[in-house]
C-alpha atoms as a PDB file:
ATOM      1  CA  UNK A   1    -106.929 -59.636-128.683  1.00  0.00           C
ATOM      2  CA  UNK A   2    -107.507 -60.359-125.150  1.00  0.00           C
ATOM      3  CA  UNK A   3    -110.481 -62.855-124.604  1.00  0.00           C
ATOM      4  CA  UNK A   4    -112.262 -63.174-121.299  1.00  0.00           C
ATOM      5  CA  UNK A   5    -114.324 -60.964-118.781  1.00  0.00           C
ATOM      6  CA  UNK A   6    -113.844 -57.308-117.611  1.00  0.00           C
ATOM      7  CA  UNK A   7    -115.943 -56.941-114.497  1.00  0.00           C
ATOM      8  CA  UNK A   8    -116.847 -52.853-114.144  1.00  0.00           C
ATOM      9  CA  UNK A   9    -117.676 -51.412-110.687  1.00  0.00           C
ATOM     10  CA  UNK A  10    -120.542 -49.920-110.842  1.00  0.00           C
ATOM     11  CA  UNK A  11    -118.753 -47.130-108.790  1.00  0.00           C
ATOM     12  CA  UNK A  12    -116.924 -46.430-112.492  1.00  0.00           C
ATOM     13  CA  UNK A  13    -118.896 -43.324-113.828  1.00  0.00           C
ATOM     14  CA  UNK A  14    -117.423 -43.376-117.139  1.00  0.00           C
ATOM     15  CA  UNK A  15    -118.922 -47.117-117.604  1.00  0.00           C
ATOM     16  CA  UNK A  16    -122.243 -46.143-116.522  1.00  0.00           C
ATOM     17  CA  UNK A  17    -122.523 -42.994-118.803  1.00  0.00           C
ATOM     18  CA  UNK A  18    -121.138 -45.001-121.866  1.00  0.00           C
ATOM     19  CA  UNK A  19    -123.670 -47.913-121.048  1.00  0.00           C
ATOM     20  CA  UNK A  20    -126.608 -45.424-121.239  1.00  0.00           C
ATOM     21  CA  UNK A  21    -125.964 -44.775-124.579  1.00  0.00           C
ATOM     22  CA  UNK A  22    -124.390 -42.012-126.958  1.00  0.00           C
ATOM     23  CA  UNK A  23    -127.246 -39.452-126.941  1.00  0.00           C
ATOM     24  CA  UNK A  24    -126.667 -39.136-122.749  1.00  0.00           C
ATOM     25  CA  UNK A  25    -123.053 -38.370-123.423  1.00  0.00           C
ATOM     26  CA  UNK A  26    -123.288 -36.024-125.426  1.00  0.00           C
ATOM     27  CA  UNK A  27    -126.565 -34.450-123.943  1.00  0.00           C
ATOM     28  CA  UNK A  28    -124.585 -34.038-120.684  1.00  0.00           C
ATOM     29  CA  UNK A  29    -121.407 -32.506-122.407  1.00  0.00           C
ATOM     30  CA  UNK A  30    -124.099 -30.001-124.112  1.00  0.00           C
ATOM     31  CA  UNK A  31    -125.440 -29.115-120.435  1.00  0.00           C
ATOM     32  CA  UNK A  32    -121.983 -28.920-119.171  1.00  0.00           C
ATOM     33  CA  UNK A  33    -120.711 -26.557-122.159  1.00  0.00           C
ATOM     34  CA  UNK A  34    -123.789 -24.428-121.684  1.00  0.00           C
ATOM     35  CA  UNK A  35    -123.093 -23.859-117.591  1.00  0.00           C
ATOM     36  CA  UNK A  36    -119.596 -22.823-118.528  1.00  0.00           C
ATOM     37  CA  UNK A  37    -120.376 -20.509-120.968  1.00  0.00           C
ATOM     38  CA  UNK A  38    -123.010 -18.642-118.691  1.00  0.00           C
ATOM     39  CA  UNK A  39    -120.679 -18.607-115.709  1.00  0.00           C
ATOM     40  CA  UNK A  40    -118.084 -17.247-117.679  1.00  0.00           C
ATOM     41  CA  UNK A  41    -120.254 -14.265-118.534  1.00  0.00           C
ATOM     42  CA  UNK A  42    -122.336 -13.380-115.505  1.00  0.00           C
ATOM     43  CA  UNK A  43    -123.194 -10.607-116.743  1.00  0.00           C
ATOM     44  CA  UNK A  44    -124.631 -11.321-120.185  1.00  0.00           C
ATOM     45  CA  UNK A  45    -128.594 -11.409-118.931  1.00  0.00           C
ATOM     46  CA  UNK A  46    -127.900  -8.730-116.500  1.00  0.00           C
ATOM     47  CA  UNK A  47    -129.151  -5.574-118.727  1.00  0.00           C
ATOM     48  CA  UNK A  48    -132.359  -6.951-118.658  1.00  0.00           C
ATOM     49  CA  UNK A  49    -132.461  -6.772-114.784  1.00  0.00           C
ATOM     50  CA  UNK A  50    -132.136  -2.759-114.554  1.00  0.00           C
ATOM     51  CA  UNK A  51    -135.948  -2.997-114.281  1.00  0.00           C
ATOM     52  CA  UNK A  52    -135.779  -5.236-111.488  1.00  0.00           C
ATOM     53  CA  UNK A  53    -132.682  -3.149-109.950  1.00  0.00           C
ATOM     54  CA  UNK A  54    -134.417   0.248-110.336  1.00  0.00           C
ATOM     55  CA  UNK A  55    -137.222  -1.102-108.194  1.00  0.00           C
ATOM     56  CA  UNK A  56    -135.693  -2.244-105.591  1.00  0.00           C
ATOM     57  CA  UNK A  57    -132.978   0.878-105.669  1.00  0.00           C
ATOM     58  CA  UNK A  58    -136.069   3.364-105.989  1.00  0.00           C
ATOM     59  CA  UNK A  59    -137.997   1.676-102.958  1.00  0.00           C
ATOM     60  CA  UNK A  60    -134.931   1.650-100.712  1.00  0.00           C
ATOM     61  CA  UNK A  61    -134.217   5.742-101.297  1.00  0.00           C
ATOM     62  CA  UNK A  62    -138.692   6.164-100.694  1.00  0.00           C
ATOM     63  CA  UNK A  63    -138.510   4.121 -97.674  1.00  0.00           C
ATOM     64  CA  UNK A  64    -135.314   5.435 -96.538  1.00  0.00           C
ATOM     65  CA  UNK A  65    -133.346   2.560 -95.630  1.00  0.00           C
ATOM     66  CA  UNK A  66    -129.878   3.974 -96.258  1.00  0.00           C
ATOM     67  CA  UNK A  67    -128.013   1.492 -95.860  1.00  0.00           C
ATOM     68  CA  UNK A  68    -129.484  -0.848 -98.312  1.00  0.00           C
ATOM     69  CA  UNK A  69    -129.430   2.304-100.760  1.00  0.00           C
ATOM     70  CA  UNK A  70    -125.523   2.452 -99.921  1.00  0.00           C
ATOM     71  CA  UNK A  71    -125.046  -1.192-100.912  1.00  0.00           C
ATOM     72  CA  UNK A  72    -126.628  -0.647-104.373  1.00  0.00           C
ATOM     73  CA  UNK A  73    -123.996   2.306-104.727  1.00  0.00           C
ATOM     74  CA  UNK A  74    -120.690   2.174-106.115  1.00  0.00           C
ATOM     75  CA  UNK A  75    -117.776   4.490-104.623  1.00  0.00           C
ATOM     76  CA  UNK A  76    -116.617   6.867-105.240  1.00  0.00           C
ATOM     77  CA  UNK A  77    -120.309   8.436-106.277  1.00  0.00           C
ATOM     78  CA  UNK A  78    -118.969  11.293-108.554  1.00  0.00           C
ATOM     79  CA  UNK A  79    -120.651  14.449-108.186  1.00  0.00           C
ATOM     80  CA  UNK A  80    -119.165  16.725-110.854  1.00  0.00           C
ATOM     81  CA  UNK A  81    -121.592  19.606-110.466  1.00  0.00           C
ATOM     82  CA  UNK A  82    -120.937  20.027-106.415  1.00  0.00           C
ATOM     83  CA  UNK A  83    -117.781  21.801-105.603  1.00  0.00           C
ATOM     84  CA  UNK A  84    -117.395  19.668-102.618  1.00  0.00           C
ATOM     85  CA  UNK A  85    -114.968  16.511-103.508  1.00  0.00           C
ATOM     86  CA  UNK A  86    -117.073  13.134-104.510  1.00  0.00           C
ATOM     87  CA  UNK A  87    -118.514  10.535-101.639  1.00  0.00           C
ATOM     88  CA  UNK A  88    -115.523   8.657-101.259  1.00  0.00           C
ATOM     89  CA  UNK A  89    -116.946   5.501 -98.996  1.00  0.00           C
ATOM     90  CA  UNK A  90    -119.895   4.205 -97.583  1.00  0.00           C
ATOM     91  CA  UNK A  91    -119.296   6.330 -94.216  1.00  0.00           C
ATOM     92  CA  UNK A  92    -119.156   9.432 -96.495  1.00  0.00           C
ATOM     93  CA  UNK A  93    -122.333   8.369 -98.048  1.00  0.00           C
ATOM     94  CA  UNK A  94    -124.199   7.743 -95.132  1.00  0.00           C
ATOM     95  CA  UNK A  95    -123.426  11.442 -93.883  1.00  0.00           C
ATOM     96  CA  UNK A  96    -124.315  12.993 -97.299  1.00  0.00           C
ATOM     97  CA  UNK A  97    -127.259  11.029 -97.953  1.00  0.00           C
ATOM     98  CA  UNK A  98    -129.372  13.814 -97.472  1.00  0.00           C
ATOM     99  CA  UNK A  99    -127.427  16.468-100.069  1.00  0.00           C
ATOM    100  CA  UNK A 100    -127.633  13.669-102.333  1.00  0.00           C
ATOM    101  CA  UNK A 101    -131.173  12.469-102.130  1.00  0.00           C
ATOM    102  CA  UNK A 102    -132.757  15.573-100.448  1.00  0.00           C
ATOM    103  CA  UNK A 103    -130.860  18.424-101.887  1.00  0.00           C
ATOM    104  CA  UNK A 104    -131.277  19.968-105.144  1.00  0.00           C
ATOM    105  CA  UNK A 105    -134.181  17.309-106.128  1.00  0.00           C
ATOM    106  CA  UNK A 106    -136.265  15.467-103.668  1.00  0.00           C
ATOM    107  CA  UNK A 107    -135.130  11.776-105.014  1.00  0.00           C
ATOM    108  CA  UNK A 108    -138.637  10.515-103.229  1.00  0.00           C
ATOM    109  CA  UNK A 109    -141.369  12.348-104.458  1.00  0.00           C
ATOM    110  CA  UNK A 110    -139.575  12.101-107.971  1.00  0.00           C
ATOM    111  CA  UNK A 111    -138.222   8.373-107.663  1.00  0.00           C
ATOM    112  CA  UNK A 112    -142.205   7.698-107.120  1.00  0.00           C
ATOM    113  CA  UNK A 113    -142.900   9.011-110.902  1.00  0.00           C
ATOM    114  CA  UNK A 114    -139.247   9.001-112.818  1.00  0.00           C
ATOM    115  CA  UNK A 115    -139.387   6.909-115.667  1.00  0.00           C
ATOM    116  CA  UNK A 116    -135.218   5.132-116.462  1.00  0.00           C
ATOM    117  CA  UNK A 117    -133.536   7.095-119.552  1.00  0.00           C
ATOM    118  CA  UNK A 118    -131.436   4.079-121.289  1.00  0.00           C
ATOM    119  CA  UNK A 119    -127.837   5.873-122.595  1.00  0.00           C
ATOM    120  CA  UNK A 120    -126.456   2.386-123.228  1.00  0.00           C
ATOM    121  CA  UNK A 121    -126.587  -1.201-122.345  1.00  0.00           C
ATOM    122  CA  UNK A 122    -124.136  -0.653-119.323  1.00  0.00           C
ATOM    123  CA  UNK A 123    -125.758   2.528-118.093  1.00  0.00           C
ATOM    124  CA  UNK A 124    -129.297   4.065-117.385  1.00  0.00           C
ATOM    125  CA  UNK A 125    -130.021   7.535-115.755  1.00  0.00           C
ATOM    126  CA  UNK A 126    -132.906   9.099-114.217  1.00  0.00           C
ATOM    127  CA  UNK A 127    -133.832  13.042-114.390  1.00  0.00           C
ATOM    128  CA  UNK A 128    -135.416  15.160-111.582  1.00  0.00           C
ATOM    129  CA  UNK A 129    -136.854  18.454-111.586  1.00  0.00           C
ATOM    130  CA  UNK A 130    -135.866  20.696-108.639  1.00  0.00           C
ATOM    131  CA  UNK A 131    -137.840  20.323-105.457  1.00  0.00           C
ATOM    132  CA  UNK A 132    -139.422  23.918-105.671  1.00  0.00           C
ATOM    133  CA  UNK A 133    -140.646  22.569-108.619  1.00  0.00           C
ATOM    134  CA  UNK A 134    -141.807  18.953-108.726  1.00  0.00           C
ATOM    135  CA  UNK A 135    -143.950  18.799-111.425  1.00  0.00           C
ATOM    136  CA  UNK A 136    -141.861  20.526-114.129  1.00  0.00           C
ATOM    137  CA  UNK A 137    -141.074  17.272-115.712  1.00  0.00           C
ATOM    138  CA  UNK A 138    -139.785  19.630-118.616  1.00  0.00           C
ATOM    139  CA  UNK A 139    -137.108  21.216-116.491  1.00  0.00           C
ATOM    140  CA  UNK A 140    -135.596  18.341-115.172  1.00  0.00           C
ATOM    141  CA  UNK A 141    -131.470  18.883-115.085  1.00  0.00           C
ATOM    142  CA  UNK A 142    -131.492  16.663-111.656  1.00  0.00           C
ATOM    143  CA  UNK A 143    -129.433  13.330-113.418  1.00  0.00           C
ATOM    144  CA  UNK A 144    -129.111  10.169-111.029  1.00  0.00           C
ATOM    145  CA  UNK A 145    -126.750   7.581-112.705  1.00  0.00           C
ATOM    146  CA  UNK A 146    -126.239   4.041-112.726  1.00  0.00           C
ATOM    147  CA  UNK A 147    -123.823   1.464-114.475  1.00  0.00           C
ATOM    148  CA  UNK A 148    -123.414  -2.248-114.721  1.00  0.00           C
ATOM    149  CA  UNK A 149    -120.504  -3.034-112.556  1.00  0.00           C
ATOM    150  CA  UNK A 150    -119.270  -6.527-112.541  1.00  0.00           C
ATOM    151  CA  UNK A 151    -121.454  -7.399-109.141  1.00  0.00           C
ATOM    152  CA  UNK A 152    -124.560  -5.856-110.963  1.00  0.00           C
ATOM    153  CA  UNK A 153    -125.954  -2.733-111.477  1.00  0.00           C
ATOM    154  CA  UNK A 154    -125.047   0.336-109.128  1.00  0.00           C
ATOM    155  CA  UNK A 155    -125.928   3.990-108.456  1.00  0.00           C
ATOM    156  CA  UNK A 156    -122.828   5.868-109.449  1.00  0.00           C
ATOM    157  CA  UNK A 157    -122.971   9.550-109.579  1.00  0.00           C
ATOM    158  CA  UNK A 158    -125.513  12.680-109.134  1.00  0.00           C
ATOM    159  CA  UNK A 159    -124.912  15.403-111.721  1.00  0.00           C
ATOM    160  CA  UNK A 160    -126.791  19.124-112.474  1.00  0.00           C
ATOM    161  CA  UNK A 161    -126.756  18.877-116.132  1.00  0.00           C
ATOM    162  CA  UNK A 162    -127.037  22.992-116.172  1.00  0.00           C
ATOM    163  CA  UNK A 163    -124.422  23.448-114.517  1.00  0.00           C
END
Protein backbone atom coordinates (compact mmCIF):
# COMPACT_ATOMS: atom_id res chain seq x y z
CA UNK A 1 0.00 0.00 0.00
CA UNK A 2 1.19 3.31 -0.98
CA UNK A 3 1.27 5.82 2.04
CA UNK A 4 1.34 9.55 1.55
CA UNK A 5 -0.80 12.40 -0.11
CA UNK A 6 -2.78 12.50 -3.44
CA UNK A 7 -3.45 16.15 -4.12
CA UNK A 8 -6.85 16.29 -6.59
CA UNK A 9 -7.39 19.34 -8.86
CA UNK A 10 -10.32 20.58 -8.25
CA UNK A 11 -10.59 20.80 -12.14
CA UNK A 12 -11.03 16.65 -11.73
CA UNK A 13 -14.89 16.17 -12.11
CA UNK A 14 -14.90 12.67 -11.20
CA UNK A 15 -13.30 13.72 -7.62
CA UNK A 16 -15.77 16.31 -7.05
CA UNK A 17 -18.88 14.11 -7.88
CA UNK A 18 -17.47 11.16 -5.73
CA UNK A 19 -16.74 13.71 -2.80
CA UNK A 20 -20.43 14.80 -2.82
CA UNK A 21 -21.47 11.63 -1.93
CA UNK A 22 -23.16 8.37 -3.45
CA UNK A 23 -26.80 9.57 -3.66
CA UNK A 24 -25.43 12.61 -6.29
CA UNK A 25 -23.89 9.91 -8.41
CA UNK A 26 -26.31 8.04 -8.87
CA UNK A 27 -29.08 10.83 -8.92
CA UNK A 28 -27.16 12.31 -11.90
CA UNK A 29 -26.76 8.88 -13.78
CA UNK A 30 -30.76 8.60 -13.18
CA UNK A 31 -31.16 12.20 -14.91
CA UNK A 32 -28.75 11.26 -17.53
CA UNK A 33 -30.52 7.74 -18.31
CA UNK A 34 -33.85 9.51 -18.34
CA UNK A 35 -32.62 12.36 -21.16
CA UNK A 36 -31.43 9.47 -23.26
CA UNK A 37 -34.30 7.56 -23.19
CA UNK A 38 -36.63 10.59 -24.19
CA UNK A 39 -34.31 11.70 -26.96
CA UNK A 40 -34.23 8.43 -28.28
CA UNK A 41 -37.99 8.47 -28.71
CA UNK A 42 -39.05 11.96 -29.72
CA UNK A 43 -41.94 10.99 -30.51
CA UNK A 44 -43.35 9.11 -27.53
CA UNK A 45 -45.42 12.36 -25.97
CA UNK A 46 -46.19 13.52 -29.38
CA UNK A 47 -49.90 11.91 -29.73
CA UNK A 48 -50.92 13.98 -27.11
CA UNK A 49 -49.97 17.16 -29.13
CA UNK A 50 -52.58 16.53 -32.14
CA UNK A 51 -54.73 18.92 -30.07
CA UNK A 52 -52.20 21.45 -30.04
CA UNK A 53 -51.29 20.64 -33.89
CA UNK A 54 -54.93 20.75 -35.07
CA UNK A 55 -55.11 24.28 -33.73
CA UNK A 56 -52.55 25.72 -35.08
CA UNK A 57 -53.10 23.64 -38.62
CA UNK A 58 -56.93 24.71 -38.48
CA UNK A 59 -56.05 28.53 -37.83
CA UNK A 60 -53.43 28.64 -40.58
CA UNK A 61 -56.09 27.11 -43.45
CA UNK A 62 -59.04 30.04 -41.64
CA UNK A 63 -56.57 32.72 -41.87
CA UNK A 64 -55.16 31.64 -45.04
CA UNK A 65 -51.59 31.74 -44.61
CA UNK A 66 -50.60 29.06 -47.11
CA UNK A 67 -47.53 28.73 -46.63
CA UNK A 68 -47.50 27.94 -43.02
CA UNK A 69 -50.44 25.41 -43.95
CA UNK A 70 -47.84 23.88 -46.57
CA UNK A 71 -45.21 23.39 -43.86
CA UNK A 72 -47.62 21.38 -41.64
CA UNK A 73 -48.18 19.15 -44.88
CA UNK A 74 -46.41 16.19 -45.86
CA UNK A 75 -45.79 15.40 -49.75
CA UNK A 76 -46.95 13.87 -51.67
CA UNK A 77 -50.71 14.84 -50.23
CA UNK A 78 -52.58 11.78 -51.74
CA UNK A 79 -55.80 12.52 -53.16
CA UNK A 80 -57.28 9.16 -54.16
CA UNK A 81 -60.77 10.37 -55.01
CA UNK A 82 -59.46 13.23 -57.68
CA UNK A 83 -58.51 11.84 -60.98
CA UNK A 84 -55.85 14.39 -61.25
CA UNK A 85 -52.32 12.81 -59.96
CA UNK A 86 -51.52 13.72 -56.04
CA UNK A 87 -49.72 17.27 -54.95
CA UNK A 88 -46.37 16.20 -55.47
CA UNK A 89 -44.34 19.35 -53.71
CA UNK A 90 -44.86 22.35 -51.95
CA UNK A 91 -45.01 24.42 -55.41
CA UNK A 92 -47.82 21.99 -56.44
CA UNK A 93 -49.52 22.68 -53.24
CA UNK A 94 -49.39 26.19 -53.28
CA UNK A 95 -51.19 26.18 -56.83
CA UNK A 96 -53.87 23.66 -55.68
CA UNK A 97 -54.51 25.09 -52.44
CA UNK A 98 -57.70 26.22 -53.44
CA UNK A 99 -59.14 22.59 -54.98
CA UNK A 100 -57.93 21.32 -51.83
CA UNK A 101 -59.24 23.65 -49.22
CA UNK A 102 -61.98 25.41 -51.32
CA UNK A 103 -63.25 22.73 -53.55
CA UNK A 104 -65.58 20.07 -52.73
CA UNK A 105 -65.79 21.32 -48.88
CA UNK A 106 -65.06 24.78 -47.75
CA UNK A 107 -62.09 23.64 -45.18
CA UNK A 108 -62.88 27.25 -43.34
CA UNK A 109 -66.28 27.49 -42.50
CA UNK A 110 -66.00 23.67 -41.53
CA UNK A 111 -62.38 23.76 -39.88
CA UNK A 112 -64.25 26.54 -37.56
CA UNK A 113 -66.74 23.64 -36.18
CA UNK A 114 -64.99 20.04 -37.17
CA UNK A 115 -64.42 18.14 -34.24
CA UNK A 116 -60.75 15.44 -34.87
CA UNK A 117 -62.00 11.67 -35.55
CA UNK A 118 -59.02 9.57 -33.76
CA UNK A 119 -58.42 6.20 -36.25
CA UNK A 120 -55.23 5.47 -34.31
CA UNK A 121 -52.48 6.84 -32.25
CA UNK A 122 -50.44 7.83 -35.46
CA UNK A 123 -53.38 9.23 -37.36
CA UNK A 124 -56.51 11.54 -36.86
CA UNK A 125 -58.98 12.72 -39.64
CA UNK A 126 -61.47 15.34 -39.93
CA UNK A 127 -64.94 15.09 -42.02
CA UNK A 128 -66.63 17.92 -44.02
CA UNK A 129 -69.91 18.19 -45.48
CA UNK A 130 -70.02 19.68 -49.01
CA UNK A 131 -70.07 23.43 -49.30
CA UNK A 132 -73.71 23.57 -50.78
CA UNK A 133 -74.38 22.07 -47.72
CA UNK A 134 -72.55 23.21 -44.60
CA UNK A 135 -74.58 22.25 -41.98
CA UNK A 136 -75.30 18.60 -42.92
CA UNK A 137 -72.93 17.39 -40.34
CA UNK A 138 -74.67 13.93 -41.17
CA UNK A 139 -73.49 13.91 -44.75
CA UNK A 140 -70.08 14.59 -44.27
CA UNK A 141 -67.84 12.27 -46.90
CA UNK A 142 -65.25 15.42 -47.10
CA UNK A 143 -62.08 13.37 -45.06
CA UNK A 144 -58.91 15.63 -44.29
CA UNK A 145 -56.05 13.36 -42.96
CA UNK A 146 -53.20 13.62 -40.83
CA UNK A 147 -50.33 11.26 -39.50
CA UNK A 148 -47.49 11.42 -37.08
CA UNK A 149 -44.45 11.68 -39.19
CA UNK A 150 -41.16 11.56 -37.50
CA UNK A 151 -40.91 15.68 -37.44
CA UNK A 152 -44.51 15.69 -35.91
CA UNK A 153 -47.79 15.56 -37.02
CA UNK A 154 -48.73 16.47 -40.76
CA UNK A 155 -51.71 16.93 -43.11
CA UNK A 156 -51.39 14.08 -45.54
CA UNK A 157 -54.16 13.47 -47.90
CA UNK A 158 -57.88 14.76 -48.88
CA UNK A 159 -60.22 11.88 -49.75
CA UNK A 160 -64.29 11.73 -50.88
CA UNK A 161 -65.17 8.78 -48.90
CA UNK A 162 -68.31 8.24 -51.51
CA UNK A 163 -66.50 8.05 -54.06
Amino acid sequence: MIKGTVKVSESNSFASIRACGPWRVISAQTWLATILILSSFPNAFAGSDFSAFWQKFKSAVIAGDKAAVAEMTKFPVSMPYLEKDDVKNKKDFLRRYNEIFKGEANAVQCFASAKPHKESDQRYQIYCPFKETPNDWENAPIRFLFELTKSGWRFVGLDNVNE
